[in-house]
C-alpha atoms as a PDB file:
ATOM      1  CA  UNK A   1      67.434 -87.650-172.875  1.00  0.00           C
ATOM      2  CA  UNK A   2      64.531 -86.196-170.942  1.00  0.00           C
ATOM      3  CA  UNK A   3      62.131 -88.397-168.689  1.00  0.00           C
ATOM      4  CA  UNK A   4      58.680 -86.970-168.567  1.00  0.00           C
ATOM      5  CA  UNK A   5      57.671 -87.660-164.419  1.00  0.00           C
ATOM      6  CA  UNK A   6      54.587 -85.238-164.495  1.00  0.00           C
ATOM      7  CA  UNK A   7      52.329 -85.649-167.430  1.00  0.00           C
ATOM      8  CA  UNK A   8      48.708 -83.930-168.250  1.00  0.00           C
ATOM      9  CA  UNK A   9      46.251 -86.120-170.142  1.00  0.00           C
ATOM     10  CA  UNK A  10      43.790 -83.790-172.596  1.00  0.00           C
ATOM     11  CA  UNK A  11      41.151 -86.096-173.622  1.00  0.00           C
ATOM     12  CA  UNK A  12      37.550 -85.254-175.948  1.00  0.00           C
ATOM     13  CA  UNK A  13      35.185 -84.974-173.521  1.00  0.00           C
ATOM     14  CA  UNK A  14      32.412 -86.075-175.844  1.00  0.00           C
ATOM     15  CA  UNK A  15      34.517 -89.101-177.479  1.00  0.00           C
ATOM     16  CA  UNK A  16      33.808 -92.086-176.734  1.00  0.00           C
ATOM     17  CA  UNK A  17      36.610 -93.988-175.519  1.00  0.00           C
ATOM     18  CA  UNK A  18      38.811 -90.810-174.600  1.00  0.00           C
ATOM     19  CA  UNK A  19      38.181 -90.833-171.291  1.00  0.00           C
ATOM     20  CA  UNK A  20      39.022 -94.677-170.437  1.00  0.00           C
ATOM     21  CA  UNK A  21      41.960 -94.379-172.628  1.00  0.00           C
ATOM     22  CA  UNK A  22      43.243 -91.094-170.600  1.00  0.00           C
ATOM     23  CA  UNK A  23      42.402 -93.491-167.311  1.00  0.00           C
ATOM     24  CA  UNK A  24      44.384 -96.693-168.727  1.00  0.00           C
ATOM     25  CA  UNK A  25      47.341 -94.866-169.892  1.00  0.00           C
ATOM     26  CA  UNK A  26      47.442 -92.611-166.317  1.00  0.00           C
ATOM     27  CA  UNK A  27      47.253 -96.511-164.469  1.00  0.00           C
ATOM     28  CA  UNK A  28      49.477 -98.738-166.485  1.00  0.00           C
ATOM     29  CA  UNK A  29      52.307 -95.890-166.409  1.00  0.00           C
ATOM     30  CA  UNK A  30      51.640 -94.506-162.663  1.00  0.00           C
ATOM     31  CA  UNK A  31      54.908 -95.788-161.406  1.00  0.00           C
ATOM     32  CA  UNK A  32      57.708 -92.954-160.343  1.00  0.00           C
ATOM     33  CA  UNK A  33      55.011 -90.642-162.393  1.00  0.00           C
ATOM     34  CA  UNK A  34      52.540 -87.934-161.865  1.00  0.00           C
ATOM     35  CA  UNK A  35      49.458 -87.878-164.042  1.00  0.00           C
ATOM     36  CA  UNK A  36      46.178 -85.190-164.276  1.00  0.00           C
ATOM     37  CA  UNK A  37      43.357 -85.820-166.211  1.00  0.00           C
ATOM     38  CA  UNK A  38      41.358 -82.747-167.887  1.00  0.00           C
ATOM     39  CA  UNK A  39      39.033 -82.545-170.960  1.00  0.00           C
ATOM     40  CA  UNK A  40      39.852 -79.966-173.651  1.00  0.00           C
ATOM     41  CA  UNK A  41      36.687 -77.756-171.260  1.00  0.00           C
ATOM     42  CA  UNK A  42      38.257 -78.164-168.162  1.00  0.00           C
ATOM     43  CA  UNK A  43      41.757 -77.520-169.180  1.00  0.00           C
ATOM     44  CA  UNK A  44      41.689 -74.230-168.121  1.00  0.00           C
ATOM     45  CA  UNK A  45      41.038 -75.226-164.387  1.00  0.00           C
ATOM     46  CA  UNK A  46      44.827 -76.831-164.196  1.00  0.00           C
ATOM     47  CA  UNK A  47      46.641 -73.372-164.213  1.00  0.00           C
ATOM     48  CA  UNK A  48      48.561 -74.845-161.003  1.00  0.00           C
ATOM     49  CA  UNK A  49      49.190 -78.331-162.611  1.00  0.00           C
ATOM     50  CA  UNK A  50      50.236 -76.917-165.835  1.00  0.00           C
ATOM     51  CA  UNK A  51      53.316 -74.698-163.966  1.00  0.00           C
ATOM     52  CA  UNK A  52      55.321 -78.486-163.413  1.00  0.00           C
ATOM     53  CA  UNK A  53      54.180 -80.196-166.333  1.00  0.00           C
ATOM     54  CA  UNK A  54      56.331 -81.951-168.185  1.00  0.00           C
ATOM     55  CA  UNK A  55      54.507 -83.237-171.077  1.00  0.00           C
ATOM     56  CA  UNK A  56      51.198 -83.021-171.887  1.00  0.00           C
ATOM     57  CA  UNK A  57      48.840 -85.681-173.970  1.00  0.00           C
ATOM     58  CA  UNK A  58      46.101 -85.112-176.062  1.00  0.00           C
ATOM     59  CA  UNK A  59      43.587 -88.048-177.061  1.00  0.00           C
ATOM     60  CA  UNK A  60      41.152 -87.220-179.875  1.00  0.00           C
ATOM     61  CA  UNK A  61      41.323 -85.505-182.936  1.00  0.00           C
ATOM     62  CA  UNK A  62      43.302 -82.156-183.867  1.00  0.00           C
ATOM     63  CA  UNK A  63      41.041 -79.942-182.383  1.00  0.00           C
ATOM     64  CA  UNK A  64      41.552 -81.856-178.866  1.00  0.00           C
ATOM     65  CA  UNK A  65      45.183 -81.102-179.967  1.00  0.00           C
ATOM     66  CA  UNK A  66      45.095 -77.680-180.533  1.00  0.00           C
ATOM     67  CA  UNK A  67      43.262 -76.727-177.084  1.00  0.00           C
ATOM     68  CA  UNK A  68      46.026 -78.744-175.266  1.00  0.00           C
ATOM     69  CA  UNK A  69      48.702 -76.540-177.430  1.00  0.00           C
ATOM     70  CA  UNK A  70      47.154 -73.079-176.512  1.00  0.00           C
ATOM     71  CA  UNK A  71      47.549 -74.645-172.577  1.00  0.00           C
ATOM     72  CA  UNK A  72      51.406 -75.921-173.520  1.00  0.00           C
ATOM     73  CA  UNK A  73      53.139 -73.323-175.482  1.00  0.00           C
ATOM     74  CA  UNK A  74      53.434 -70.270-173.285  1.00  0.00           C
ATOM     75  CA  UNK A  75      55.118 -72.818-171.010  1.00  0.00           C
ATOM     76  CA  UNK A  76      57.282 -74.469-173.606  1.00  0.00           C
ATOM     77  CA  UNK A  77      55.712 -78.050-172.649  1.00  0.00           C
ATOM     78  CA  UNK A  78      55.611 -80.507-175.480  1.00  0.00           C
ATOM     79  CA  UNK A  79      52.895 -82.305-176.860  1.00  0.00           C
ATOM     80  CA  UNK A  80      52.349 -85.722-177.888  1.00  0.00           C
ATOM     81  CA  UNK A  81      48.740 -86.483-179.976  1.00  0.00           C
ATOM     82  CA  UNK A  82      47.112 -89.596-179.723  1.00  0.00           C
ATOM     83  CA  UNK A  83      44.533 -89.852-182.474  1.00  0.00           C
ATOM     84  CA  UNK A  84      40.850 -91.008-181.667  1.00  0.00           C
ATOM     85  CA  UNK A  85      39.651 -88.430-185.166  1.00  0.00           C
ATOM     86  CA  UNK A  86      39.793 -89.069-188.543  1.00  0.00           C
ATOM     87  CA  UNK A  87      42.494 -87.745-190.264  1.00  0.00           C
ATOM     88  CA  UNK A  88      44.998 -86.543-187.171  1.00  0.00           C
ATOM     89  CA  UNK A  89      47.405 -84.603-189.147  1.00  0.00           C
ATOM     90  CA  UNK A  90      49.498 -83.494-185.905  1.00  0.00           C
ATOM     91  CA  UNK A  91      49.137 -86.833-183.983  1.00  0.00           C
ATOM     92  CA  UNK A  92      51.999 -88.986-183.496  1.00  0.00           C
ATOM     93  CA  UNK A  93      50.304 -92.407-182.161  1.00  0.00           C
ATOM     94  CA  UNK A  94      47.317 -93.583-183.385  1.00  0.00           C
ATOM     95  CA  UNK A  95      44.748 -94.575-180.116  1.00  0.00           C
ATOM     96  CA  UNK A  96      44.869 -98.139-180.888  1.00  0.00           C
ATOM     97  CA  UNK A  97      48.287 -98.087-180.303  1.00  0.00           C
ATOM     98  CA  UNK A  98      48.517 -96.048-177.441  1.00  0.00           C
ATOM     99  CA  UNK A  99      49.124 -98.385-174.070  1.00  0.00           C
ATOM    100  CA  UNK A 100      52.254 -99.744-175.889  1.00  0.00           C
ATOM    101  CA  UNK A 101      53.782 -97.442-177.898  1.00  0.00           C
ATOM    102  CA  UNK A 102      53.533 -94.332-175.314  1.00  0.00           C
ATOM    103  CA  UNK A 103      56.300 -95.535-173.465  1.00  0.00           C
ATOM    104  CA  UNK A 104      58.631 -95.154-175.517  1.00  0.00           C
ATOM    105  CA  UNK A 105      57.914 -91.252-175.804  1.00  0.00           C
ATOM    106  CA  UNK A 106      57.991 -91.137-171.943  1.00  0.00           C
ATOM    107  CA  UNK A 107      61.051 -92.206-171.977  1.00  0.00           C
ATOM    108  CA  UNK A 108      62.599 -89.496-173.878  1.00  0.00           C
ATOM    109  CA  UNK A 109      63.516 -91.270-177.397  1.00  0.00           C
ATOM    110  CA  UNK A 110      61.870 -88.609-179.755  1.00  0.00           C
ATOM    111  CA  UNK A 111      62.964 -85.981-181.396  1.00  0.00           C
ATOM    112  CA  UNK A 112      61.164 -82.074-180.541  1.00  0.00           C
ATOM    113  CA  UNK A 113      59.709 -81.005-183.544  1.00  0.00           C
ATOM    114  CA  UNK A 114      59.276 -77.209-183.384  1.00  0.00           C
ATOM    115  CA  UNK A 115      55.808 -75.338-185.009  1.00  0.00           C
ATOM    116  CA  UNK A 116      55.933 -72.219-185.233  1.00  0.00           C
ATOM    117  CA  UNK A 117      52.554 -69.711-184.539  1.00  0.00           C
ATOM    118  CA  UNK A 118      51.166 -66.382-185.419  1.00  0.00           C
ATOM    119  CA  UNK A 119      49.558 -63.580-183.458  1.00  0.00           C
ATOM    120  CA  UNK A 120      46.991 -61.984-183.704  1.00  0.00           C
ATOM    121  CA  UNK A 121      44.954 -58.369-182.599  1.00  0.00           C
ATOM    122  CA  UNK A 122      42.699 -56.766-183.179  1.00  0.00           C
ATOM    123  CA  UNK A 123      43.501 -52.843-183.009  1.00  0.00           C
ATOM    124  CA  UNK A 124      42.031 -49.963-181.090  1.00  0.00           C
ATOM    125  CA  UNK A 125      40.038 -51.398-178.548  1.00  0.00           C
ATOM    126  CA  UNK A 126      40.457 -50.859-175.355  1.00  0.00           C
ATOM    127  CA  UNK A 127      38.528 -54.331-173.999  1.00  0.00           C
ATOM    128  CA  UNK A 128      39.915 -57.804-173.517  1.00  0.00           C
ATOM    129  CA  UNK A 129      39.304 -58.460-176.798  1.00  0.00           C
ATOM    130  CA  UNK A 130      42.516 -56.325-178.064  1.00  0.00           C
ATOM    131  CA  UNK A 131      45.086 -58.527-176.499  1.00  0.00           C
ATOM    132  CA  UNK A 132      46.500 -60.706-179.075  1.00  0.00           C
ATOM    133  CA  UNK A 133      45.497 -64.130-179.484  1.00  0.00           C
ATOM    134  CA  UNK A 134      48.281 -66.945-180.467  1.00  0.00           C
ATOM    135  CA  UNK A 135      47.310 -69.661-183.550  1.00  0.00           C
ATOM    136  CA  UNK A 136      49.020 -72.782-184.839  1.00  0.00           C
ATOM    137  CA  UNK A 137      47.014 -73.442-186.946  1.00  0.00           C
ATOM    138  CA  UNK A 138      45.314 -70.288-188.788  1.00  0.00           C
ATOM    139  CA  UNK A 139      43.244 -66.703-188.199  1.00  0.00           C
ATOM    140  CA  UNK A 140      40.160 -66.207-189.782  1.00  0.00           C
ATOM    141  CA  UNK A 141      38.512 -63.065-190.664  1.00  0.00           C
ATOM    142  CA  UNK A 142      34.821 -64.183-192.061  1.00  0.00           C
ATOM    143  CA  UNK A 143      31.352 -62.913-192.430  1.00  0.00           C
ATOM    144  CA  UNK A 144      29.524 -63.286-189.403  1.00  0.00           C
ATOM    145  CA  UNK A 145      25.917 -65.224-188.908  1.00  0.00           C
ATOM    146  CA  UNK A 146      24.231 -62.848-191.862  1.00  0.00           C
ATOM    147  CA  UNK A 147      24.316 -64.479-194.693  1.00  0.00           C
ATOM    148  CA  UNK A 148      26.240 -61.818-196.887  1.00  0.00           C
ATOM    149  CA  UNK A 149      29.342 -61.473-198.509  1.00  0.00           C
ATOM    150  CA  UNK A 150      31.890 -59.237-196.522  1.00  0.00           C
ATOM    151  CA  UNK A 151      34.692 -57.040-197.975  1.00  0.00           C
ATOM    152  CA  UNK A 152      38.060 -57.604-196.395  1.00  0.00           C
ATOM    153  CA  UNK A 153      41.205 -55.409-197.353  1.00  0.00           C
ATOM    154  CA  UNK A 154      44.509 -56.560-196.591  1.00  0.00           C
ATOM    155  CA  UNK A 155      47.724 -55.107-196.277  1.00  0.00           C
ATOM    156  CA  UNK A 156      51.114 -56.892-196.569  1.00  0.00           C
ATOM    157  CA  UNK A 157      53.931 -54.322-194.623  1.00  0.00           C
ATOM    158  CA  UNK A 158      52.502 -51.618-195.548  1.00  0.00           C
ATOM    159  CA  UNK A 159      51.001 -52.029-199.301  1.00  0.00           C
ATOM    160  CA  UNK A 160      48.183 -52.828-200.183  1.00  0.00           C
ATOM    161  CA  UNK A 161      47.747 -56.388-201.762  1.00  0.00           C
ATOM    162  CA  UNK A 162      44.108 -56.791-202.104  1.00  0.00           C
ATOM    163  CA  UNK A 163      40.415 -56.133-201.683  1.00  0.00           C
ATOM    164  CA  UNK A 164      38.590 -59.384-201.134  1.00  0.00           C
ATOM    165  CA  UNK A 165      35.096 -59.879-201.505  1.00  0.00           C
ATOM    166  CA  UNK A 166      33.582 -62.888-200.984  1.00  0.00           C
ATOM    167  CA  UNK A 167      33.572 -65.052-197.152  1.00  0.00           C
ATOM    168  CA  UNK A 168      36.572 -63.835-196.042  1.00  0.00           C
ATOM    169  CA  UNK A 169      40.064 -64.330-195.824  1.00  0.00           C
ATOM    170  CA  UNK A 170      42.094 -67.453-193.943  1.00  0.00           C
ATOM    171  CA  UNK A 171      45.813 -67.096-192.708  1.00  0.00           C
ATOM    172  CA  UNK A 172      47.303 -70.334-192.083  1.00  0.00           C
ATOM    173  CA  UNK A 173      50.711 -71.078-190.318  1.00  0.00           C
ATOM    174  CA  UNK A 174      52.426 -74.082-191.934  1.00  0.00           C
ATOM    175  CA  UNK A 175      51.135 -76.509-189.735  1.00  0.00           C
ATOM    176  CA  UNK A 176      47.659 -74.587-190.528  1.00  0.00           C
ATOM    177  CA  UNK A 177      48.235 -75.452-194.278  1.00  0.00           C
ATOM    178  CA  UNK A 178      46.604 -79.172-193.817  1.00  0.00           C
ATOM    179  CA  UNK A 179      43.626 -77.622-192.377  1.00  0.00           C
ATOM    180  CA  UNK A 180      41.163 -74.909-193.528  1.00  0.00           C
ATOM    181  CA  UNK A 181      43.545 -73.972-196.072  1.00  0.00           C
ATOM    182  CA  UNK A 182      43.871 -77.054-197.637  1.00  0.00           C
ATOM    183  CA  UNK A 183      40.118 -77.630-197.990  1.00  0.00           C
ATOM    184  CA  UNK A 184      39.998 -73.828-199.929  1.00  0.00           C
ATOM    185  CA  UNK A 185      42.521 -75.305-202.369  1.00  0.00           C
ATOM    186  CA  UNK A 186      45.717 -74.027-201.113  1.00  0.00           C
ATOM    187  CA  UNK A 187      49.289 -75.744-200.898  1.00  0.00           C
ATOM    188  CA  UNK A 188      50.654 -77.558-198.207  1.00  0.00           C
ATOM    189  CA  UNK A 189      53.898 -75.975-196.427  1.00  0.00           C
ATOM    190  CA  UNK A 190      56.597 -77.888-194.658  1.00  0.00           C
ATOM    191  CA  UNK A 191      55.384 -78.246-191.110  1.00  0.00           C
ATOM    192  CA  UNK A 192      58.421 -76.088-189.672  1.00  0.00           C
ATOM    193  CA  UNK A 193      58.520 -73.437-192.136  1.00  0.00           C
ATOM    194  CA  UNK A 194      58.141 -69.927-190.373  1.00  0.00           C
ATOM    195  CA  UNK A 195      56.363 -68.663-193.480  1.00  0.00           C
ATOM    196  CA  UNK A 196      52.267 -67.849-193.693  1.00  0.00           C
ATOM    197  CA  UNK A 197      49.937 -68.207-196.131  1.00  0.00           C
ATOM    198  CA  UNK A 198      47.269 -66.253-196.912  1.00  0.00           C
ATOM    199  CA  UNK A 199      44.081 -67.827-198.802  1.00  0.00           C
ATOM    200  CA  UNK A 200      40.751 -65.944-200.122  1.00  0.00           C
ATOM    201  CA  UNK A 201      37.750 -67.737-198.778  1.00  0.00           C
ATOM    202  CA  UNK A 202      34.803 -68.166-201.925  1.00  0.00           C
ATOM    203  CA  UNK A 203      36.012 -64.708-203.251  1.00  0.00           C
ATOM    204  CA  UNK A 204      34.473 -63.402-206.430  1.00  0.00           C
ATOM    205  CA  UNK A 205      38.377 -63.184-207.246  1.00  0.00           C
ATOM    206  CA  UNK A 206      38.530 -67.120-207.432  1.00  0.00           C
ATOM    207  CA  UNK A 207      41.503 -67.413-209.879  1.00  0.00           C
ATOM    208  CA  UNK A 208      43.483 -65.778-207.697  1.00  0.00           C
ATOM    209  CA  UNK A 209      44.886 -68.673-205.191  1.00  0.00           C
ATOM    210  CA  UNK A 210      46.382 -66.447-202.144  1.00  0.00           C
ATOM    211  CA  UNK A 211      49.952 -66.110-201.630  1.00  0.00           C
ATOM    212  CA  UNK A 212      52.502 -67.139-199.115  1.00  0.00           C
ATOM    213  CA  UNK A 213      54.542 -64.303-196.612  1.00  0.00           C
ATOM    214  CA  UNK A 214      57.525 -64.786-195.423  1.00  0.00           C
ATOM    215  CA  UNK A 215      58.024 -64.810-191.525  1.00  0.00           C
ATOM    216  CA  UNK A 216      58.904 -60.964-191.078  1.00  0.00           C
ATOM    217  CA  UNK A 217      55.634 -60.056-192.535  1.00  0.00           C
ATOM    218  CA  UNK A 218      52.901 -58.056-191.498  1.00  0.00           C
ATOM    219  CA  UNK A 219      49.732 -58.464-192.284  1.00  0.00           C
ATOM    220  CA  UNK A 220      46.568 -55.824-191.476  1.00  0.00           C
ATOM    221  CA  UNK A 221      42.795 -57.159-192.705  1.00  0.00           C
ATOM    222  CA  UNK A 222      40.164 -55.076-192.327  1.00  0.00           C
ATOM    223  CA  UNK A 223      36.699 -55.416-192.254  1.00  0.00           C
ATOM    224  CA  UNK A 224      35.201 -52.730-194.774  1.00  0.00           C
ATOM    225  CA  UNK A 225      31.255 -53.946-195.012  1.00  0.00           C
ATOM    226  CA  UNK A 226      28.832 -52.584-192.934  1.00  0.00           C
ATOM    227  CA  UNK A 227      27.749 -56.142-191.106  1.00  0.00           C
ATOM    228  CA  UNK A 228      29.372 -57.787-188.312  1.00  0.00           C
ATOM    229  CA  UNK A 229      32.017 -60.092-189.659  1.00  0.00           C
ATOM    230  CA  UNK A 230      33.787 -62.359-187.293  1.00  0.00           C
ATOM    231  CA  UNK A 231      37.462 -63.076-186.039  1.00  0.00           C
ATOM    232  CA  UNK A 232      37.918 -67.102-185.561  1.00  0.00           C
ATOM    233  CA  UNK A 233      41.320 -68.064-184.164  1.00  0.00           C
ATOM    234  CA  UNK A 234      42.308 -71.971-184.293  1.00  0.00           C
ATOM    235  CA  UNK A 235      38.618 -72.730-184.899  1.00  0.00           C
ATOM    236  CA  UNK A 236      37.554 -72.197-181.205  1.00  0.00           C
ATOM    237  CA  UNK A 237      38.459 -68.797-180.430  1.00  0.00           C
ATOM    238  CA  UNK A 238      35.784 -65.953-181.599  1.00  0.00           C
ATOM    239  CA  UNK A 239      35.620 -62.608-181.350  1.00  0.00           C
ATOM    240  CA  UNK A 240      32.998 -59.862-183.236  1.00  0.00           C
ATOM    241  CA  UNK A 241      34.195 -57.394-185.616  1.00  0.00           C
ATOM    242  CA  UNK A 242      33.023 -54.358-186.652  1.00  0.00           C
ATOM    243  CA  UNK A 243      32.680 -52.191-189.837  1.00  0.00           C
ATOM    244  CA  UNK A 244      36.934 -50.469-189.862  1.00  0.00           C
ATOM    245  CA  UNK A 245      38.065 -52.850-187.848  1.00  0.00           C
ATOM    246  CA  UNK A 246      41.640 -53.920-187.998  1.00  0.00           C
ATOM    247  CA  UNK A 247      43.090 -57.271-187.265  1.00  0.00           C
ATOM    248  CA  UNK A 248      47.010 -57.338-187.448  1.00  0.00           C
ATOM    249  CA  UNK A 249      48.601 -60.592-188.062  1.00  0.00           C
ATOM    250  CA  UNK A 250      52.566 -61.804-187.477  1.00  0.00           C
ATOM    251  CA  UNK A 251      54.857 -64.182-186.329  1.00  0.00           C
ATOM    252  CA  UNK A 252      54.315 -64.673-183.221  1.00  0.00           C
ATOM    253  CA  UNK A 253      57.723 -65.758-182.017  1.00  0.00           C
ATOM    254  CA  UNK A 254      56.321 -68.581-180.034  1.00  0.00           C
ATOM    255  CA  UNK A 255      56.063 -72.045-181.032  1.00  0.00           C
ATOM    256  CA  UNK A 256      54.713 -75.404-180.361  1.00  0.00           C
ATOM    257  CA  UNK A 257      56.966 -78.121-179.453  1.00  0.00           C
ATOM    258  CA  UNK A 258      55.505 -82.070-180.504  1.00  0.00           C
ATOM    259  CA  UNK A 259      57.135 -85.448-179.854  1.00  0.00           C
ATOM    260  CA  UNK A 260      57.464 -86.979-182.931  1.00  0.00           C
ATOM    261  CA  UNK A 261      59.270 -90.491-183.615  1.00  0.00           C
ATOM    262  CA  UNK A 262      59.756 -90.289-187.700  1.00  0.00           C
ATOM    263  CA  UNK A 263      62.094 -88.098-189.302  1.00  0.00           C
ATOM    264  CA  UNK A 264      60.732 -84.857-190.469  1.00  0.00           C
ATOM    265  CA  UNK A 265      61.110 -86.194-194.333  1.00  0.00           C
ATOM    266  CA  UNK A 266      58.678 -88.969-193.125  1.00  0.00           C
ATOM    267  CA  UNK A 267      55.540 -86.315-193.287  1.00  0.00           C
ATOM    268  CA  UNK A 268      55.058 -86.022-196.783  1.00  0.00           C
ATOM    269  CA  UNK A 269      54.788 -90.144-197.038  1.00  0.00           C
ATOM    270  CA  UNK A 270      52.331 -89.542-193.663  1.00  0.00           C
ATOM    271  CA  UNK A 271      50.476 -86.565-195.560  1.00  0.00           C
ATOM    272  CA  UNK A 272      50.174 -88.596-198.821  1.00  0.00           C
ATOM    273  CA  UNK A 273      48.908 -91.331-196.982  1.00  0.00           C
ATOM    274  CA  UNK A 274      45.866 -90.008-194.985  1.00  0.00           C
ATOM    275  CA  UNK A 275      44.889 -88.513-198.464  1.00  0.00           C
ATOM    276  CA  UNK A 276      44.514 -91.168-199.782  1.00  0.00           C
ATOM    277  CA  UNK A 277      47.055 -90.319-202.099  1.00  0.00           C
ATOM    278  CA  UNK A 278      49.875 -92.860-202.463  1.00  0.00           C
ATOM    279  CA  UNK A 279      48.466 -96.158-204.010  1.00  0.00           C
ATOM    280  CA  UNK A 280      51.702 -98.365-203.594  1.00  0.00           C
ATOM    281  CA  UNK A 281      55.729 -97.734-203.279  1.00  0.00           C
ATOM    282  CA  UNK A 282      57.529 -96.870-205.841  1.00  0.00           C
ATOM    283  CA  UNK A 283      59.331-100.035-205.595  1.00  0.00           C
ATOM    284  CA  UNK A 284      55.463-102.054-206.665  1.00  0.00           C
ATOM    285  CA  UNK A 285      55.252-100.008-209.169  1.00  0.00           C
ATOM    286  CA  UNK A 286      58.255-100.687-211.043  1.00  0.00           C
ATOM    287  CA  UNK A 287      57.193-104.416-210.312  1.00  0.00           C
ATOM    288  CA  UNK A 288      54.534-104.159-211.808  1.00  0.00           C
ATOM    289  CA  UNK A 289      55.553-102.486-215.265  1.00  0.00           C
ATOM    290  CA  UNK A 290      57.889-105.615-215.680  1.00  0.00           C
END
């Protein structure tokens, strides 16, 4: 089993209670270890640190998550999620919990739970802005700050699969599919399914519910209305887009790697739980009916 001796601690720098947490953890476990401290701003002043990481931490919610993934995938680091937010979908260890129950992870008793991520470009440009972007959790091509519904065409390897008119158009990885694409109304995916999903945002088409690509897929949307529109990647990541322009979408071939100390059957009870969904075992209820 691996032992984690150089950790990185991604903490909300804006939440209370981060920071101190990110400080007690760091002290209590400092012994044969090497800890660095960054906030989800800063993280990309730790280039050097990151290159001998062996495990990174994230304390907050999932978007304190995702910044500390975009930092740990390219370097196939895991991630373990400590949850300070309110739902904390890709957290392991809620923050109340933390100066115990971390050790156990640092000593190399969980499993590596693989997520898998999409890329995405946006083509014929010649800038920065045209090298491709990774997500784990989805790609967003949506009408920028006017107030006007955008036309977004999309192409699935080749044919054409729709014209949508409305917000725009989300594309959600599994792990995206608790996210964005489960507040539009869309289905939830196993979390290590390789497969995509691809959701209308308040189109004028509203019976039609998106559809879900397999991994090989490629996916083209392009922005046909005459008004900026606006690639969001991950919720953090922006870029402008202009009338014709193209953003092409696939599986990436990288993926996250999170600690996890469950099973993998043990996310639907998790999932069904932070919904609010489940209102007692099975078990109760059969107690109850007799």
């Amino acid at each position: 089993m691996p032992r984690y001796e150089k950790i990185g601690i991604v903490h909300h720098g804006l939440l209370a209670g981060a920071g101190e947490l990110a400080n007690d953890l760091a002290g209590k476990y400092a012994d044969g270890r090497s800890w660095w401290l960054a906030t989800q701003d800063t993280l990309e002043e730790r280039g050097d640190d990151l290159k001998s990481t062996d495990l990174i931490i994230t304390i907050g919610g999932d978007g304190t998550i995702l910044r500390g993934v975009h930092a740990a995938a390219p370097l196939d680091i895991p991630v373990l999620g400590v949850n300070m937010g309110r739902v904390g979908f890709m957290s392991d260890i809620e923050a109340s919990n933390a100066l115990d129950d971390v050790s156990w992870y640092l000593d190399g008793n969980a499993r590596v739970e693989r997520r898998y991520m999409l890329s995405a470009a946006i083509g014929a440009r010649s800038d920065t802005d045209s090298q491709p972007v990774l997500a784990l959790n989805d790609i967003t091509v949506a009408r920028g700050a006017v107030l006007r519904v955008i036309e977004v065409s999309t192409v699935v390897d080749g044919v054409h699969l729709a014209t949508y008119r409305g917000d725009g158009v989300v594309v959600a990885t599994a792990t995206g599919s608790t996210g964005y694409s489960l507040a539009l109304g869309g289905p939830v995916m196993d979390p290590q399914s390789r497969d995509f999903l691809v959701k209308p945002i308040a189109t004028h088409m509203s019976q039609f519910g998106g559809v879900i690509l397999r991994e090989s897929s490629k996916l083209e949307l392009t922005v046909l209305t005459d008004h900026e529109a606006t690639l969001s990647v991950d919720g953090f990541v922006d870029r402008p887009l202009a009338a014709g322009e193209t953003v092409t979408v696939s599986q990436a071939g990288n993926f996250a790697s999170f600690l996890r100390r469950k099973p993998p059957a043990d996310f639907w009870g998790d999932l069904s739980r932070r919904l609010g969904l489940r209102k007692g075992s099975l078990k109760t209820s059969r107690r109850r009916q007799h």
